[in-house]
C-alpha atoms as a PDB file:
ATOM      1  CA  UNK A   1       2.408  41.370  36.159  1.00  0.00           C
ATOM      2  CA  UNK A   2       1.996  40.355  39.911  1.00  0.00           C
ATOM      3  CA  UNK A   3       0.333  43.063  42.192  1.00  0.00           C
ATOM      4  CA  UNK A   4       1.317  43.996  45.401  1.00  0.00           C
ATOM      5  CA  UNK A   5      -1.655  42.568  46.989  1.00  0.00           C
ATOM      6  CA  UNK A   6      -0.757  39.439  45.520  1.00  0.00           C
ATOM      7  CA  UNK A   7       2.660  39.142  46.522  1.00  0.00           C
ATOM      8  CA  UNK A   8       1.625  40.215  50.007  1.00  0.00           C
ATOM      9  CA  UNK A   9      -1.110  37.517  50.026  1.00  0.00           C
ATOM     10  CA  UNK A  10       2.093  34.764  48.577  1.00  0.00           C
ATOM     11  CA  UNK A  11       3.894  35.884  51.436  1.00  0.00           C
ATOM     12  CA  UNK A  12       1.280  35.897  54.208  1.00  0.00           C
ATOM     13  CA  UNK A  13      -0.041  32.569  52.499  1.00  0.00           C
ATOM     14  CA  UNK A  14       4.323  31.060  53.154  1.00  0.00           C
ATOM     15  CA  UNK A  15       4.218  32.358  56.664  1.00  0.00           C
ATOM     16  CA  UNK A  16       1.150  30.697  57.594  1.00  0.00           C
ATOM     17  CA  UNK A  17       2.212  27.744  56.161  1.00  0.00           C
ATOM     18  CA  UNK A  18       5.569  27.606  58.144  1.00  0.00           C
ATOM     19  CA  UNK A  19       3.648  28.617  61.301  1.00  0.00           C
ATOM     20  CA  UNK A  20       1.568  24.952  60.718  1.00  0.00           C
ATOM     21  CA  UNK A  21       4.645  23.472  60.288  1.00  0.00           C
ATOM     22  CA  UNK A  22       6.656  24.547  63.208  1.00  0.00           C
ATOM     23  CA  UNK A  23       3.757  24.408  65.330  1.00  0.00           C
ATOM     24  CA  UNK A  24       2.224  20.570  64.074  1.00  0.00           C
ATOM     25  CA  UNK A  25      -0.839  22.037  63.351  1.00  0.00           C
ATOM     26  CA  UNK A  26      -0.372  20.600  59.523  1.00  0.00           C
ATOM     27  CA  UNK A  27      -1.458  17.234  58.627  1.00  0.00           C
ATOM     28  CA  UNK A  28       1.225  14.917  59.035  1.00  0.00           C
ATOM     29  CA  UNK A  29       0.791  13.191  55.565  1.00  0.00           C
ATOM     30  CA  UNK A  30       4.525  12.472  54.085  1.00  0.00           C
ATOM     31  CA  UNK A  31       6.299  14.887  56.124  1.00  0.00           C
ATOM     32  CA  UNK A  32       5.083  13.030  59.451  1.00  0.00           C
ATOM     33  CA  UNK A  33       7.386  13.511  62.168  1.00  0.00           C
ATOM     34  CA  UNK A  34       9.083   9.602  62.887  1.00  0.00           C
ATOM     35  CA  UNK A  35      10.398   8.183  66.042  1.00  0.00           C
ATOM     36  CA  UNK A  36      12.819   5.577  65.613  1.00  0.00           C
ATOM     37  CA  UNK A  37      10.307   3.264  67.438  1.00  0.00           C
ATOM     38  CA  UNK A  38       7.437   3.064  64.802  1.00  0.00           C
ATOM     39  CA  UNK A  39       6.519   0.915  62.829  1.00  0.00           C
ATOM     40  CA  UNK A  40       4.495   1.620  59.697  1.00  0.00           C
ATOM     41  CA  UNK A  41       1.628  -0.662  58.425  1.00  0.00           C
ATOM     42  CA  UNK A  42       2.254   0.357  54.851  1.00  0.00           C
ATOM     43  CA  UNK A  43       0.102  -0.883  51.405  1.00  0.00           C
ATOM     44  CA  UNK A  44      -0.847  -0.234  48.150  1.00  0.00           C
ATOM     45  CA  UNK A  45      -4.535   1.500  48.499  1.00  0.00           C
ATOM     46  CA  UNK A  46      -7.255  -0.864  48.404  1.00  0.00           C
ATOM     47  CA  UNK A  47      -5.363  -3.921  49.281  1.00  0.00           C
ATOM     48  CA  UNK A  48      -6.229  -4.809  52.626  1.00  0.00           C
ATOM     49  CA  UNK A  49      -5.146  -2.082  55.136  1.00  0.00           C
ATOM     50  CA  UNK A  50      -7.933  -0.967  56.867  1.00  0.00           C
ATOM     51  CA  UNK A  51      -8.893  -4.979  57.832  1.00  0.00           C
ATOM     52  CA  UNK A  52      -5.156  -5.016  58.493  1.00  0.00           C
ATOM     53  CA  UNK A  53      -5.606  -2.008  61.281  1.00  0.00           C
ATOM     54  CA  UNK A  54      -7.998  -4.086  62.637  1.00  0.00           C
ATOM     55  CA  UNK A  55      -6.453  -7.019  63.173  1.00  0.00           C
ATOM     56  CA  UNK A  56      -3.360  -5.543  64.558  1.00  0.00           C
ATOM     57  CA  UNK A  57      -5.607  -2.904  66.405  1.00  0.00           C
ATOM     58  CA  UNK A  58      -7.200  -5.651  68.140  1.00  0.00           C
ATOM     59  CA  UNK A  59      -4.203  -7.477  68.891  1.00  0.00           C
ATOM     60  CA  UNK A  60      -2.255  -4.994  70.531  1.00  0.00           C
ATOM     61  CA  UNK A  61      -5.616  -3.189  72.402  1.00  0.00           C
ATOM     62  CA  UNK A  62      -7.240  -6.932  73.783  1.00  0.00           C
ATOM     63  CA  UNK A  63      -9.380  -5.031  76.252  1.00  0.00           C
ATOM     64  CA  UNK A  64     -10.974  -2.334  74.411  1.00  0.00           C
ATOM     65  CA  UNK A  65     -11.808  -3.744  70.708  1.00  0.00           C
ATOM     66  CA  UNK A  66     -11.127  -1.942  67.450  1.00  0.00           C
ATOM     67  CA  UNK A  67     -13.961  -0.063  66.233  1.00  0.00           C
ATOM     68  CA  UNK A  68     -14.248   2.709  63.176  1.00  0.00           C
ATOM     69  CA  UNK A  69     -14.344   5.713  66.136  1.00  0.00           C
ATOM     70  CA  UNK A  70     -11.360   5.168  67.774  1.00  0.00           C
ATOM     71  CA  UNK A  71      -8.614   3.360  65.152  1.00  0.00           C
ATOM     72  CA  UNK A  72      -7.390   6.616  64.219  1.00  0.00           C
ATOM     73  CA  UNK A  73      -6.188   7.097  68.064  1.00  0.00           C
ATOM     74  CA  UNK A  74      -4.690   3.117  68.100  1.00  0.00           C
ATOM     75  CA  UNK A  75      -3.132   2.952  64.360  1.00  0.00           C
ATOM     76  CA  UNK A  76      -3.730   6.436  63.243  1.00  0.00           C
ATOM     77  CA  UNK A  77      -3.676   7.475  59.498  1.00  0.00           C
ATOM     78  CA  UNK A  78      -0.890  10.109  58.362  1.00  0.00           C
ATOM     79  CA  UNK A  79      -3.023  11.875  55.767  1.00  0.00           C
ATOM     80  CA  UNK A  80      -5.762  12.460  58.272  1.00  0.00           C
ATOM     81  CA  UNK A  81      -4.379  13.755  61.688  1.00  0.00           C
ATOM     82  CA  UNK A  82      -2.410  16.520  62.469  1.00  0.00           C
ATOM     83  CA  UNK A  83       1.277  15.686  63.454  1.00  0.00           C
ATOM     84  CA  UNK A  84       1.169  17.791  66.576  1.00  0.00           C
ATOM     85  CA  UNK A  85      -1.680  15.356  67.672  1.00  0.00           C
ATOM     86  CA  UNK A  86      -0.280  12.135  66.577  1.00  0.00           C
ATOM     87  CA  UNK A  87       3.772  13.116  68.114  1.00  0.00           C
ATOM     88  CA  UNK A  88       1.368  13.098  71.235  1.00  0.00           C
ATOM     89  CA  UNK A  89       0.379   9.577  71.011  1.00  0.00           C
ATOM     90  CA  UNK A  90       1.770   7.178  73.380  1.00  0.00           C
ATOM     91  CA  UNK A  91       4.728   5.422  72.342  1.00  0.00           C
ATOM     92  CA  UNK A  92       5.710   3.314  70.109  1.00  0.00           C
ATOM     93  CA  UNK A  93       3.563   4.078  67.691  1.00  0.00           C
ATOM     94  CA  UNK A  94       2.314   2.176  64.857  1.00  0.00           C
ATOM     95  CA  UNK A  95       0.807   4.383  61.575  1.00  0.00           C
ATOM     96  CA  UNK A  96      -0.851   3.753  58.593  1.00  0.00           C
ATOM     97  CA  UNK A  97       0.528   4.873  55.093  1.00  0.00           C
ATOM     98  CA  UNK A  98      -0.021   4.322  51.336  1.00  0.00           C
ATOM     99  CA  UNK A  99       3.723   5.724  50.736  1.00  0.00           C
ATOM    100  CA  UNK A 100       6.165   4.515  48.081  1.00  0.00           C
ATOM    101  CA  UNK A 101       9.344   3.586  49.672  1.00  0.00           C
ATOM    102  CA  UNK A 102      10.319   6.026  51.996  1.00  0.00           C
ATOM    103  CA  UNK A 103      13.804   5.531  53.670  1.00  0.00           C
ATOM    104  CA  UNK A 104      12.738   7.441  57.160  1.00  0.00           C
ATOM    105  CA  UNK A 105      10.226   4.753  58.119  1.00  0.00           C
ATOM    106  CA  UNK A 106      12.622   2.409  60.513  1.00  0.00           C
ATOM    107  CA  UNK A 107      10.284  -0.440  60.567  1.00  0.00           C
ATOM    108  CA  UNK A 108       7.931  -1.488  57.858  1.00  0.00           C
ATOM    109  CA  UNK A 109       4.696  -4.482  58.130  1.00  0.00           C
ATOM    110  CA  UNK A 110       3.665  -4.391  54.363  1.00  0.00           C
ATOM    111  CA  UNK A 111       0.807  -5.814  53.096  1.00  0.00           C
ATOM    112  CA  UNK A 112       0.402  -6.578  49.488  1.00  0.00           C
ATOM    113  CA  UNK A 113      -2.881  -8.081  47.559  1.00  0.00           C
ATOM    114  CA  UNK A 114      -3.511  -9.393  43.621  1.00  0.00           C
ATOM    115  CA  UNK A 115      -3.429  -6.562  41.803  1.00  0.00           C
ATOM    116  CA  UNK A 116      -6.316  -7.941  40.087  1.00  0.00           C
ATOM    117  CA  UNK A 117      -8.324  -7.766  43.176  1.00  0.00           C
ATOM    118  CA  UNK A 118      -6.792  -4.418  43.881  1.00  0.00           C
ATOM    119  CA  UNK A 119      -8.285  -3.547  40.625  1.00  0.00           C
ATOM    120  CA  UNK A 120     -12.022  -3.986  41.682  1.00  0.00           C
ATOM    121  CA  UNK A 121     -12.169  -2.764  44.946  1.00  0.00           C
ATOM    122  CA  UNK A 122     -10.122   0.420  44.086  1.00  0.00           C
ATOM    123  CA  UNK A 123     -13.374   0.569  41.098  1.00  0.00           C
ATOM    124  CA  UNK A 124     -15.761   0.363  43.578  1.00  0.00           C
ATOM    125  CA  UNK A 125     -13.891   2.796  45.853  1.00  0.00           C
ATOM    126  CA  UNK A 126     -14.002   5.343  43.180  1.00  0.00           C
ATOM    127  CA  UNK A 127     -17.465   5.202  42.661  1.00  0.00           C
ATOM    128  CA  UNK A 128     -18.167   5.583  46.058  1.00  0.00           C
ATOM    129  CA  UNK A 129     -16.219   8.312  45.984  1.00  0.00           C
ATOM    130  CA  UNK A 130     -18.294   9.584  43.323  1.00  0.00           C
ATOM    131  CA  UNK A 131     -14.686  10.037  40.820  1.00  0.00           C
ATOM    132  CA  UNK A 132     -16.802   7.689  38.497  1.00  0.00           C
ATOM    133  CA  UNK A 133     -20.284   7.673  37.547  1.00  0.00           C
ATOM    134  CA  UNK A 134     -22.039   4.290  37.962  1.00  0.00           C
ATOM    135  CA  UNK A 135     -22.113   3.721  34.719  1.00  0.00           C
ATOM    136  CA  UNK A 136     -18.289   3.743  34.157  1.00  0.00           C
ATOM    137  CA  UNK A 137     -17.474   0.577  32.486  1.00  0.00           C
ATOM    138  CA  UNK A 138     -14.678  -1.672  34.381  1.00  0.00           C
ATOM    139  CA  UNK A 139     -12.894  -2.219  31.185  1.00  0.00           C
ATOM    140  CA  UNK A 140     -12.276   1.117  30.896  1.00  0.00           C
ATOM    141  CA  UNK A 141     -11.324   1.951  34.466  1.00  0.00           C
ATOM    142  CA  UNK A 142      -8.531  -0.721  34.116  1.00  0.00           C
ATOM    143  CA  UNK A 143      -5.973   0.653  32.151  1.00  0.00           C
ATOM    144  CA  UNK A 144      -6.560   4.130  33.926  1.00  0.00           C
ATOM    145  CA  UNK A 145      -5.798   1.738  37.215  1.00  0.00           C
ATOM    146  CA  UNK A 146      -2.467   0.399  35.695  1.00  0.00           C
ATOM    147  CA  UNK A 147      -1.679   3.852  34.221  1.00  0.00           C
ATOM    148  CA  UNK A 148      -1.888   5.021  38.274  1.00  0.00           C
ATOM    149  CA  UNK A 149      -4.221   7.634  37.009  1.00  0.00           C
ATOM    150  CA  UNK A 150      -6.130   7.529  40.928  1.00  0.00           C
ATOM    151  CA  UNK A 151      -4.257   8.850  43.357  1.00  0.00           C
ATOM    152  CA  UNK A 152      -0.807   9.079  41.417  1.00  0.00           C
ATOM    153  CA  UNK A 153       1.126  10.296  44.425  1.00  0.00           C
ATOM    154  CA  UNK A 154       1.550   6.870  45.649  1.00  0.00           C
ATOM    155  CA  UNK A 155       2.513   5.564  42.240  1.00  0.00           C
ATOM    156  CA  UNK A 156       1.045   2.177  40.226  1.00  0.00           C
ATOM    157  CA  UNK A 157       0.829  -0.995  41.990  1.00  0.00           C
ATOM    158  CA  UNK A 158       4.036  -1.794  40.256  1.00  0.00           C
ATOM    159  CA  UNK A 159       5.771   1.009  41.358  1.00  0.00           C
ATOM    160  CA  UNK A 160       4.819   0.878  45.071  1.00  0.00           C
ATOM    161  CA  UNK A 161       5.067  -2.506  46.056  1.00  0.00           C
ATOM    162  CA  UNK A 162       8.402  -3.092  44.222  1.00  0.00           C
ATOM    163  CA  UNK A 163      10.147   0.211  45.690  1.00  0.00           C
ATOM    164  CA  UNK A 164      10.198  -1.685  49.538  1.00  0.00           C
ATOM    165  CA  UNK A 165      10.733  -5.155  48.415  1.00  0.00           C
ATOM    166  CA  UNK A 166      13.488  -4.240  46.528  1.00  0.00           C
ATOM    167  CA  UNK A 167      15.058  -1.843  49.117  1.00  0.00           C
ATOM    168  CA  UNK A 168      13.799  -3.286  52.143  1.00  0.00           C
ATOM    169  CA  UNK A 169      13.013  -6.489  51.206  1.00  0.00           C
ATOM    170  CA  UNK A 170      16.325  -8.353  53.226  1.00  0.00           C
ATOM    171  CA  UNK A 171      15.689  -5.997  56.113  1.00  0.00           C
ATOM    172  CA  UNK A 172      14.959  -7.507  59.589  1.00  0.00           C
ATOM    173  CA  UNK A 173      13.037  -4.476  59.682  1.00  0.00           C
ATOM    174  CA  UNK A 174      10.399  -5.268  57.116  1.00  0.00           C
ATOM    175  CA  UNK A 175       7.819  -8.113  57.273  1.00  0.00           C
ATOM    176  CA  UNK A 176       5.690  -8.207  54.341  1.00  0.00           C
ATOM    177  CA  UNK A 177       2.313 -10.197  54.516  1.00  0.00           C
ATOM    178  CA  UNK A 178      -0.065 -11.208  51.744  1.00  0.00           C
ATOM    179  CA  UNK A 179      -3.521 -10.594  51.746  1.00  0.00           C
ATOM    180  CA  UNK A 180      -4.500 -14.009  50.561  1.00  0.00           C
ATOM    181  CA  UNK A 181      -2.330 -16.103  52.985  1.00  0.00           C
ATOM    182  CA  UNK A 182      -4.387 -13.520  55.683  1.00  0.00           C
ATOM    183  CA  UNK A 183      -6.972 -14.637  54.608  1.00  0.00           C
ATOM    184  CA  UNK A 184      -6.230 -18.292  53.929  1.00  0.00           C
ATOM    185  CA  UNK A 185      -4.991 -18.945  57.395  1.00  0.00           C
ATOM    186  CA  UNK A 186      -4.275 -15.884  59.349  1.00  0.00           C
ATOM    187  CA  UNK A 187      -3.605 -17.555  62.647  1.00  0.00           C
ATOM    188  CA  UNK A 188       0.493 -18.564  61.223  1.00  0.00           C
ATOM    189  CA  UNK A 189       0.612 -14.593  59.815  1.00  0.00           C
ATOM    190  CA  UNK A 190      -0.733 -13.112  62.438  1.00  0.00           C
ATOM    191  CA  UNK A 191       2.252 -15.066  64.921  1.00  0.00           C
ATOM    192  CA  UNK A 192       4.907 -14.114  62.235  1.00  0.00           C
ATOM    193  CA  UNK A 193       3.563 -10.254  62.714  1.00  0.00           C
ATOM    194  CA  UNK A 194       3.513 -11.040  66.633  1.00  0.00           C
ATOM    195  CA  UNK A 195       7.026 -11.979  66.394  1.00  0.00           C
ATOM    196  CA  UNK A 196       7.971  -9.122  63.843  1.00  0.00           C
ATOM    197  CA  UNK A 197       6.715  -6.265  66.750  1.00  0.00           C
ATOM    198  CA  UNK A 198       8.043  -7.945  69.525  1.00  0.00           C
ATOM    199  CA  UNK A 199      11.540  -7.832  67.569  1.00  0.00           C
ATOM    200  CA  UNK A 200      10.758  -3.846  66.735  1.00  0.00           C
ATOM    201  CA  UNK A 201       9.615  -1.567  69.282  1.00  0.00           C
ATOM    202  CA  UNK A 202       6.307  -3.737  70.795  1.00  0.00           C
ATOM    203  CA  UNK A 203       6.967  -6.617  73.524  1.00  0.00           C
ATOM    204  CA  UNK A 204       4.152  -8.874  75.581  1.00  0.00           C
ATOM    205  CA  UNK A 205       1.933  -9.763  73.343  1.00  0.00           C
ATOM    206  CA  UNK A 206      -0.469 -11.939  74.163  1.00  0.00           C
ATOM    207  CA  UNK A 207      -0.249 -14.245  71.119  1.00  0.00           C
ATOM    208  CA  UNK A 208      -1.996 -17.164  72.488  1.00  0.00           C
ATOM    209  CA  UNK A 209      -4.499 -19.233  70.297  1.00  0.00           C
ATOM    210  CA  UNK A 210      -7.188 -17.835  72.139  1.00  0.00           C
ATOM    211  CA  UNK A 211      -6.273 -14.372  72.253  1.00  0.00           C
ATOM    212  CA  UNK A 212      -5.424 -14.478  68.426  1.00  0.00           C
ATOM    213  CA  UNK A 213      -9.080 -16.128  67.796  1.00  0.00           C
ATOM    214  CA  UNK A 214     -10.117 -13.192  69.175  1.00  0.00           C
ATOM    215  CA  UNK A 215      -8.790 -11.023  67.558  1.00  0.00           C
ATOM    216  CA  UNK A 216      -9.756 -12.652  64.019  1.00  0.00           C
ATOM    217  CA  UNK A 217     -13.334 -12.444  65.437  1.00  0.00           C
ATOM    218  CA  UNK A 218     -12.977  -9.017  66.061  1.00  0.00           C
ATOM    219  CA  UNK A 219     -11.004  -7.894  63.000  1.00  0.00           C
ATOM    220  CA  UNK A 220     -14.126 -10.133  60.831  1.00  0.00           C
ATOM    221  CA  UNK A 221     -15.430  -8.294  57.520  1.00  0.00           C
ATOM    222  CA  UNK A 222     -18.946  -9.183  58.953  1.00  0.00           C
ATOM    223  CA  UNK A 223     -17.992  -7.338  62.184  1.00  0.00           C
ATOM    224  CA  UNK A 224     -16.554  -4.580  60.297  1.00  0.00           C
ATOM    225  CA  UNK A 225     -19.647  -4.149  57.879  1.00  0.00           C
ATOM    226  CA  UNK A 226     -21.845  -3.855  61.175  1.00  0.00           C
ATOM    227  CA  UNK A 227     -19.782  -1.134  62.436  1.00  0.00           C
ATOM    228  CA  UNK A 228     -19.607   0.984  59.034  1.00  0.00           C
ATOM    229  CA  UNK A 229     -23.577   0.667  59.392  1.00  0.00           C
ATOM    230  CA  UNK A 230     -23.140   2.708  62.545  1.00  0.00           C
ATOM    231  CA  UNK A 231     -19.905   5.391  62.520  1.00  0.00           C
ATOM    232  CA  UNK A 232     -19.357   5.542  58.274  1.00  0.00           C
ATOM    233  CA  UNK A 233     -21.351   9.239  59.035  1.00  0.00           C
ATOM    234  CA  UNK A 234     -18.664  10.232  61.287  1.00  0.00           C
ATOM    235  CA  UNK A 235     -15.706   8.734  60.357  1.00  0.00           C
ATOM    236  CA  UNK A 236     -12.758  10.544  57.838  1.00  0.00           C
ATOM    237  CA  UNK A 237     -13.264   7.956  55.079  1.00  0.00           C
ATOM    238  CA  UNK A 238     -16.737   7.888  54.622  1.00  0.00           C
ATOM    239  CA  UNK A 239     -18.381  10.529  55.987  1.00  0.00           C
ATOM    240  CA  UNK A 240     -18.202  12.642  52.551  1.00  0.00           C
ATOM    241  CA  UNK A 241     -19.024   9.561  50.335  1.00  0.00           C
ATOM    242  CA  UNK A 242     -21.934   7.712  49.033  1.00  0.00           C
ATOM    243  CA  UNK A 243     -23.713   6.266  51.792  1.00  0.00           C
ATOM    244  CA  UNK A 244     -25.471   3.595  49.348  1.00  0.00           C
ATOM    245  CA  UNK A 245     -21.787   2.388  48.434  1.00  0.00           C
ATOM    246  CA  UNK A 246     -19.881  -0.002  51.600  1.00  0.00           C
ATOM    247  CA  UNK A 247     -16.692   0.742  52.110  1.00  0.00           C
ATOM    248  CA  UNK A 248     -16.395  -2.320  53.129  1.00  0.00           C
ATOM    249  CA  UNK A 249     -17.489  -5.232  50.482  1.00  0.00           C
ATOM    250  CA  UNK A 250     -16.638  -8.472  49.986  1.00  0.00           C
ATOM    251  CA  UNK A 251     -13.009  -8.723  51.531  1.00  0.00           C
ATOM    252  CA  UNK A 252     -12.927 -11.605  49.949  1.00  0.00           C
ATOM    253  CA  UNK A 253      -9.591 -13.124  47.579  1.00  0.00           C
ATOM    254  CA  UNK A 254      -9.729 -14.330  44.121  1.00  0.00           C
ATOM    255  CA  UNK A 255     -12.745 -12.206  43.496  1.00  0.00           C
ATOM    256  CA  UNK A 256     -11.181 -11.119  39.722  1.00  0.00           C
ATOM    257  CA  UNK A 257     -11.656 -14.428  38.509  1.00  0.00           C
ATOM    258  CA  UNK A 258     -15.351 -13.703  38.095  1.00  0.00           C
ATOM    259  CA  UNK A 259     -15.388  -9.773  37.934  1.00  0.00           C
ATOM    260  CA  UNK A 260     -12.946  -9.473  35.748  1.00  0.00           C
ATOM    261  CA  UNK A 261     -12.805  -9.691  31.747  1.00  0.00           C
ATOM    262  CA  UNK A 262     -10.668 -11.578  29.816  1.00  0.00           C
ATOM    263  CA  UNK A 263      -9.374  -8.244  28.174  1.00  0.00           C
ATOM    264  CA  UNK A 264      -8.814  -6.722  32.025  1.00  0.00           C
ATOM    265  CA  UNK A 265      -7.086  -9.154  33.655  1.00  0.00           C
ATOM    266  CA  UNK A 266      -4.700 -10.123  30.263  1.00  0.00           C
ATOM    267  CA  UNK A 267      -3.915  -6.299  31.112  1.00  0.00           C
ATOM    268  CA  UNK A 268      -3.305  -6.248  34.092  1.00  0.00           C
ATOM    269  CA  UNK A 269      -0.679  -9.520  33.858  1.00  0.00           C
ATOM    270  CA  UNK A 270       1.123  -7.727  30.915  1.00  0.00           C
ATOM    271  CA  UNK A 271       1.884  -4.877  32.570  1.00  0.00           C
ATOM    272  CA  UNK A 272       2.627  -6.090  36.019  1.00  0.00           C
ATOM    273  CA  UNK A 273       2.843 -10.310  35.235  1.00  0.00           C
ATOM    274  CA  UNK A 274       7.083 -10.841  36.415  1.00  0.00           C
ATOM    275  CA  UNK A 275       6.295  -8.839  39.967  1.00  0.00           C
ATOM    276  CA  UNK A 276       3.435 -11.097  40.322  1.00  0.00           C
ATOM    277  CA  UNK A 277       5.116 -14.038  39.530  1.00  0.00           C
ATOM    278  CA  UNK A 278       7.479 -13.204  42.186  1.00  0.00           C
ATOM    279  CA  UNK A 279       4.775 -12.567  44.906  1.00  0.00           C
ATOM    280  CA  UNK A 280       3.257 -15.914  44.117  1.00  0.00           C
ATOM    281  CA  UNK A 281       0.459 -14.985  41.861  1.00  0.00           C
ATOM    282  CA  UNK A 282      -0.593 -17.283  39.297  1.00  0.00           C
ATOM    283  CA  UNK A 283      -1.113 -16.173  36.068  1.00  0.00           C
ATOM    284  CA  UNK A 284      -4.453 -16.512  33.879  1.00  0.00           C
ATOM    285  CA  UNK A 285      -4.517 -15.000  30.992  1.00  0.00           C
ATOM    286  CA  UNK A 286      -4.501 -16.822  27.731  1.00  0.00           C
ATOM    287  CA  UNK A 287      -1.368 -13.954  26.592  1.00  0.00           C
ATOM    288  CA  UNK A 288       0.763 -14.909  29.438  1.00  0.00           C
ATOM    289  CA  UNK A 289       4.094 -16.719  28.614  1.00  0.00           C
ATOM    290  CA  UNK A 290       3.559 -19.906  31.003  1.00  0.00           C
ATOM    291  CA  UNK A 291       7.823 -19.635  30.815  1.00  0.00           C
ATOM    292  CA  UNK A 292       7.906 -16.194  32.297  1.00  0.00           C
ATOM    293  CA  UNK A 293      10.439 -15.879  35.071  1.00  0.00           C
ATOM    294  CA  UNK A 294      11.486 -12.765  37.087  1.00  0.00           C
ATOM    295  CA  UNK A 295      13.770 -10.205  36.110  1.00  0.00           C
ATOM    296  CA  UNK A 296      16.233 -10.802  38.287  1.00  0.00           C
ATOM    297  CA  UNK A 297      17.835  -7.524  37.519  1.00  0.00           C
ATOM    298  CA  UNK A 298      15.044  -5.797  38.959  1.00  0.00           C
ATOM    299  CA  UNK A 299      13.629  -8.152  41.218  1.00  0.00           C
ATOM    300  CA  UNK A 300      15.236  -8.892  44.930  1.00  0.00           C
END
């Protein structure tokens, strides 16, 4: 039977809790408070975010570049920051977020990435993470990666990137951006994305060639790598991993066609092969139908 003390603790432990929320004092996370002029920079994990702050970091601050100190005060992270601190940021705000659909966000720039890259980066983020020992075999993290068995709140890849394309995908509100044409030629993306915050909430841009040079140079992986070097011991991402273990690698697309086994990525396309087909991913898997089309039923 519960004890007295217990239930007194329960109850002290409830009020506490409420006096976080009323106050702000709890981390925002899903219950962030929104203002109807944010926009979200939303993603699968491990598909591109963090180079995505960047860039759009660096585009909307031109005179005081992006660095891995101060992006949580320019595109701030919900599961990191208090939402008394982050209601006091200047407004409009934009905020990062993993989240499966969530119908309070008014304007959404989602960026998705091959799930087969996804796949290796969220392996090497796990053993930095130490959830893995170094030893862990890739073909076995892979069908723990499609089964959503790491950080299951935000669902599988599946799961999260279809739940806004298929309820937000016809919005003027959402612009969704792929990693690979980013990376391909992110000068055209970037303008769309100008053109999507001017639209929603942010206006005068400075979206000339030069300033948008710029702000590739700025937003580079090799830039980026430099600055982990320096902050990864103070910032909220790193600081508690392994230090031998980048956070970030590569950044680089198409990556699974040599780090990938046969068995992992004919996975991978089972499971997920008609949403990637729709997102403009070819297939390569000797087990993939070459006539498979999207289920229209379930596809926007």
């Amino acid at each position: 039977m519960t004890s007295v003390k217990e239930n007194v603790q329960r109850a002290l432990g409830a009020l506490a809790a409420t006096g976080r929320v009323l106050t702000g004092r709890q981390i925002a996370g899903r219950g962030a408070t929104v203002f109807q002029d944010d926009v979200f920079l939303v993603s699968y994990p491990r598909s591109g975010n963090t180079w995505a702050r960047f860039l759009l970091g660096n585009l909307l601050y031109q005179n005081s570049p992006v660095t891995f100190s101060n992006i949580d005060s320019r595109i701030p992270e919900i599961y990191f920051n208090p939402d008394r601190s982050m209601r006091a940021l200047p407004r409009p705000r934009m905020l990062k977020s993993h989240e499966s659909f969530q119908p309070q966000y008014p304007r959404v720039i989602y960026i998705v990435r091959d799930p087969r890259d996804v796949a290796i980066s969220f392996y090497h983020h796990n053993l930095k993470a130490r959830n893995i020992p170094d030893d862990y075999p890739m073909e076995a993290f892979v069908p723990r990666f499609i089964a959503a068995e790491f950080d299951k709140k935000f669902g599988s890849w599946r799961d999260n990137v279809l739940s806004w394309i298929t309820l937000r995908g016809d919005s003027p509100n959402f612009l969704m951006l792929r990693y690979e044409d980013l990376k391909r030629d992110p000068l055209p993306m970037l303008r769309k994305t100008v053109a999507c915050l001017e639209r929603n909430s942010f206006g005068n841009i400075d979206a000339s060639d030069e300033a948008l040079k710029r702000t590739i140079e700025l937003s580079a992986p090799e830039r980026m790598r430099a600055l982990e070097k320096q902050e990864a011991a103070s910032w909220v991402l790193t600081k508690k991993t392994r230090a031998d273990k980048p956070f970030v690698r590569s950044a680089i697309a198409g990556g699974w066609k040599t780090q990938l086994a046969p068995e992992s990525v004919a996975a991978i396309e089972s499971a997920w092969g008609d949403l990637m087909v729709h997102l403009g991913y070819e297939l390569a898997s000797a087990s993939a139908d070459p006539k498979l089309t999207v289920k229209q039923e379930v596809l926007p």
